[in-house]
N, C-alpha and C. Protein backbone atom coordinates (compact mmCIF):
# COMPACT_ATOMS: atom_id res chain seq x y z
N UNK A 1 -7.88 1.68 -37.89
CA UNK A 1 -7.56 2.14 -36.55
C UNK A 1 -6.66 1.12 -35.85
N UNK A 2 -6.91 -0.48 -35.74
CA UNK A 2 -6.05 -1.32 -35.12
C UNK A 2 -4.83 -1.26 -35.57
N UNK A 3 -4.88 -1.21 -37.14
CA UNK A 3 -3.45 -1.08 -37.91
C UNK A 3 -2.74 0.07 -37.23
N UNK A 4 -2.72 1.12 -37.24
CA UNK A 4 -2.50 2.21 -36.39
C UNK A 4 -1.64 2.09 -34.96
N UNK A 5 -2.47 1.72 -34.35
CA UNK A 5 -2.68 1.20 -32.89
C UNK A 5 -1.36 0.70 -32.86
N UNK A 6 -1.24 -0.47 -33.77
CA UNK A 6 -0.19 -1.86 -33.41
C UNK A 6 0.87 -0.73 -34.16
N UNK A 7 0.85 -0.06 -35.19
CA UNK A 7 2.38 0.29 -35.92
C UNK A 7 3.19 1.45 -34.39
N UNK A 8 2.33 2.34 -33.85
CA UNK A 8 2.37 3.53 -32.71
C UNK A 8 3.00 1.96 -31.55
N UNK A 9 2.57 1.31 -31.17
CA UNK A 9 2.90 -0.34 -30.30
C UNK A 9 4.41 -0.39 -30.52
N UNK A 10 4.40 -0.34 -31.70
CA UNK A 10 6.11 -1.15 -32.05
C UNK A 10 7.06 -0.12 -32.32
N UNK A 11 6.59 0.95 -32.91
CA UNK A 11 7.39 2.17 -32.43
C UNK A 11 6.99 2.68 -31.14
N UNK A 12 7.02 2.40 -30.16
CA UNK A 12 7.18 2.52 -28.59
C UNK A 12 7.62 1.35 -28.15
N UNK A 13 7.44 -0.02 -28.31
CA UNK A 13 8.14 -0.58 -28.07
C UNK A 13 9.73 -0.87 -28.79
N UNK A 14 9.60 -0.10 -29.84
CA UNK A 14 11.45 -0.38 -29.94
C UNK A 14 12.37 1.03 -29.39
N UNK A 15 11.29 1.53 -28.95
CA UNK A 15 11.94 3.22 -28.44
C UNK A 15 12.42 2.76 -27.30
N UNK A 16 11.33 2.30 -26.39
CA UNK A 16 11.68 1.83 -24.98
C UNK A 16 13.08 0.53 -24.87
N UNK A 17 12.98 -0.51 -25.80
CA UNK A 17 14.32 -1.02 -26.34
C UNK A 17 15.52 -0.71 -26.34
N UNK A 18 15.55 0.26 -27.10
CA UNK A 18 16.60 1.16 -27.60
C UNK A 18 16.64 2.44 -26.23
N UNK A 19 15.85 2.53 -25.34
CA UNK A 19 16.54 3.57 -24.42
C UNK A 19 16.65 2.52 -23.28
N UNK A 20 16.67 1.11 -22.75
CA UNK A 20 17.11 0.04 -22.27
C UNK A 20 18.93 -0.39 -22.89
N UNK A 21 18.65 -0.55 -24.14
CA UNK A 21 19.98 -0.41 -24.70
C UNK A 21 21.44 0.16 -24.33
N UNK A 22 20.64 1.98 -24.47
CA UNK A 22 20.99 2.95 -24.36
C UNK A 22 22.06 2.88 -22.94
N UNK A 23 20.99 3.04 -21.97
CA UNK A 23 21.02 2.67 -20.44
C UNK A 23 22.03 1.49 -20.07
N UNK A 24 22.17 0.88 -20.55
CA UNK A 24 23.17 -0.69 -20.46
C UNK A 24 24.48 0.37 -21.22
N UNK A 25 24.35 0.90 -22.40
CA UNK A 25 25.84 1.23 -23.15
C UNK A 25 26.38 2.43 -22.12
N UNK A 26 25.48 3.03 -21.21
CA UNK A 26 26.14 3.86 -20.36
C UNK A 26 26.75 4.10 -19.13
N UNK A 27 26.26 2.62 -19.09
CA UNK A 27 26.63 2.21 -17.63
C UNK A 27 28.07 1.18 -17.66
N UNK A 28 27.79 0.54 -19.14
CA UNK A 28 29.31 0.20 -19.62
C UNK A 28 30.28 0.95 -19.44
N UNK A 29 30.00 2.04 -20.04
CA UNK A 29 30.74 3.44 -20.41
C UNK A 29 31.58 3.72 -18.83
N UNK A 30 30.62 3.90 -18.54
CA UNK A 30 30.93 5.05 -16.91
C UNK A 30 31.58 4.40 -16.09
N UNK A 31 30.82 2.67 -15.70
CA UNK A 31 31.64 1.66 -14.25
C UNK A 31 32.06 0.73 -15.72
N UNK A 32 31.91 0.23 -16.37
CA UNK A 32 32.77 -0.79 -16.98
C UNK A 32 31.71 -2.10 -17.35
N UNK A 33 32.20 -2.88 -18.30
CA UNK A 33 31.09 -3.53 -18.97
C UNK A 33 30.85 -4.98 -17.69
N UNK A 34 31.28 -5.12 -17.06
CA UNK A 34 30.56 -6.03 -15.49
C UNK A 34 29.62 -5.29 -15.26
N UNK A 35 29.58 -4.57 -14.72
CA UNK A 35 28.68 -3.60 -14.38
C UNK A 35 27.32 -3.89 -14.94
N UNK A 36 27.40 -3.36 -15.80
CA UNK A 36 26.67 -3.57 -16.95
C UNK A 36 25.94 -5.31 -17.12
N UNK A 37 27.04 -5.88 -17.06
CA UNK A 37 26.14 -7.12 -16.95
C UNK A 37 25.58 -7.15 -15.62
N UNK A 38 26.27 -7.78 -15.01
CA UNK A 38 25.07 -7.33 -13.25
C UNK A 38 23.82 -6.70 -13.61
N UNK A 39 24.06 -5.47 -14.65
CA UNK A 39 22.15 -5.33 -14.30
C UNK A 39 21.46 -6.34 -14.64
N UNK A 40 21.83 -7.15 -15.55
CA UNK A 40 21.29 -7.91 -16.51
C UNK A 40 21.06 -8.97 -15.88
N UNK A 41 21.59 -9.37 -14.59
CA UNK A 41 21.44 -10.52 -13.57
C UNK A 41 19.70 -10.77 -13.21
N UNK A 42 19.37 -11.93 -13.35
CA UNK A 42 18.06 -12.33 -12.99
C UNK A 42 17.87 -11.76 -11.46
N UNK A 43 18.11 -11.54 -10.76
CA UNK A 43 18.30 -11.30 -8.92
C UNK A 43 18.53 -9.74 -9.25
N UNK A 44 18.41 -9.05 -10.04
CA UNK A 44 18.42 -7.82 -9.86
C UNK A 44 17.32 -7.21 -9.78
N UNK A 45 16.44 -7.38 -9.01
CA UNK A 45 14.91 -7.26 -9.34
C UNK A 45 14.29 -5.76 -9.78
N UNK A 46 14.71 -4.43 -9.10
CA UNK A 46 14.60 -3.45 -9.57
C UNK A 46 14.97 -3.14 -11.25
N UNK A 47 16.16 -3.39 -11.46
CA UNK A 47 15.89 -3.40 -12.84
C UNK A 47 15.40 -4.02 -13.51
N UNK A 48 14.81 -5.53 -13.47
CA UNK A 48 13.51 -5.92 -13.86
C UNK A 48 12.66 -5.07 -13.99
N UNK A 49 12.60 -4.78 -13.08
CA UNK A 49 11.04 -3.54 -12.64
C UNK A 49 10.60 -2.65 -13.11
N UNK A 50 11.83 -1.51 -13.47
CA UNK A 50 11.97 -0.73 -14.38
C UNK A 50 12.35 -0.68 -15.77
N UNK A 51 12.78 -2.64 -16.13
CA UNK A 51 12.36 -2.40 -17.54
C UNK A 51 10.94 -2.79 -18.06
N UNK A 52 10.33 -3.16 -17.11
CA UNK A 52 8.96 -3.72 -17.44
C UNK A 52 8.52 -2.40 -17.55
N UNK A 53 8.70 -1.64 -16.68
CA UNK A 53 7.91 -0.57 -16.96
C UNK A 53 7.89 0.13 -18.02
N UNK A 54 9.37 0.26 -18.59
CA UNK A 54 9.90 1.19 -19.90
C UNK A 54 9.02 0.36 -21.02
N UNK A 55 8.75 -0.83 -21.19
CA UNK A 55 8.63 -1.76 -22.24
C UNK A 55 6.93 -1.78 -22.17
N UNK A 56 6.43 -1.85 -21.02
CA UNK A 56 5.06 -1.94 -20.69
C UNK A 56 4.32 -1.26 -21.83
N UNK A 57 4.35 0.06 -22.12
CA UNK A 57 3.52 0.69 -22.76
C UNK A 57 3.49 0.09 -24.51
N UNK A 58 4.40 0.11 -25.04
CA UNK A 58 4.53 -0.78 -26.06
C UNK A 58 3.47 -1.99 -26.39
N UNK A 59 3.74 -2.92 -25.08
CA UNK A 59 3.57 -4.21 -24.78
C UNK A 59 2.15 -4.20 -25.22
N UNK A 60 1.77 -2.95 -24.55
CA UNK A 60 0.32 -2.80 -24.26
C UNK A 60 -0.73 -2.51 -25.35
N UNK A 61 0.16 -1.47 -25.82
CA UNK A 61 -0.51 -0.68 -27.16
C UNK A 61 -0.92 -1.88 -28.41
N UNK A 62 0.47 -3.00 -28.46
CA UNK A 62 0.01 -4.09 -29.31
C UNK A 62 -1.12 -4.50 -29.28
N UNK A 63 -1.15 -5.41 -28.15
CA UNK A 63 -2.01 -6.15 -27.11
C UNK A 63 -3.60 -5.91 -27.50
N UNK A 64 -3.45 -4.33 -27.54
CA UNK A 64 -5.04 -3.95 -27.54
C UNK A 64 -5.01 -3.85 -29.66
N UNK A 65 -4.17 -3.26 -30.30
CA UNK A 65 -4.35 -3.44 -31.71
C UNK A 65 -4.54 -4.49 -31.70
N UNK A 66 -4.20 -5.66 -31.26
CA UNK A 66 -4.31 -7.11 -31.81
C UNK A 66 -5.99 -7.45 -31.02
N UNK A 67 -6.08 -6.68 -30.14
CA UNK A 67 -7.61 -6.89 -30.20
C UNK A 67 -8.89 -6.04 -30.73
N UNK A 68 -8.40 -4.97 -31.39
CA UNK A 68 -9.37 -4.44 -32.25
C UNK A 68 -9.21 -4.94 -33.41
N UNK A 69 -7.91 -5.07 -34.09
CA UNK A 69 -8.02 -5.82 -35.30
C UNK A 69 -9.34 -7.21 -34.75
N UNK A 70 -8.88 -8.04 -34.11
CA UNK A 70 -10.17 -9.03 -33.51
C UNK A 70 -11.86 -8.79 -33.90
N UNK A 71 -11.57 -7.23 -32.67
CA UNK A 71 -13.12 -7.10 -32.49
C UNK A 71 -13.41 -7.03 -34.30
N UNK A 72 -12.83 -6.08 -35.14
CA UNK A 72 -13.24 -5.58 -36.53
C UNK A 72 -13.16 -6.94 -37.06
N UNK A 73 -12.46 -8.09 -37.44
CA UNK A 73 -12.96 -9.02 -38.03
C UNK A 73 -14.05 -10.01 -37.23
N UNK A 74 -14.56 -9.81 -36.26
CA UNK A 74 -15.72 -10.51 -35.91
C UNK A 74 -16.94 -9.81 -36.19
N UNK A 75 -17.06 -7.83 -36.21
CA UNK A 75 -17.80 -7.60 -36.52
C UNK A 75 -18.36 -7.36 -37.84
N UNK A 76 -17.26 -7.50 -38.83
CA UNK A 76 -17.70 -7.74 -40.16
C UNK A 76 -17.83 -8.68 -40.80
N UNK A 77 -18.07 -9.58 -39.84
CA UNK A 77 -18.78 -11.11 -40.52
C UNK A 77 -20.46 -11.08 -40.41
């Protein structure tokens, strides 16, 4: 089940990646690759915000596989 957990983790977290990616190559596209960097500016705090969020679920899903894998090797000792 943890194995599981963590593989579903990293395929959501490289989905959310890759539509962060995505989002940056389109904004290149449309205003021009400044643009594009600017989001990428530390002081841009909303898009911080909203990539934490895109990435969050990922983040999360690991987080907890890496703690059932845990709980299962403590309880089979």
């Amino acid at each position: 089940m943890a194995r599981a957990v963590i593989i579903f983790g990293w395929t959501v977290l490289g989905l959310g990646v890759a539509l962060v990616l995505l989002g940056l190559a389109g904004i290149a596209m449309n205003d021009g690759l400044w643009a594009a960097i600017q989001m990428l500016s530390p002081f841009n705090v909303m898009n911080f915000i909203a990539t934490v969020i895109t990435l969050a679920p990922g983040i999360a899903l690991i987080t907890w596989g890496q703690k059932l894998k845990e709980k299962q090797r403590t309880q089979g000792n």
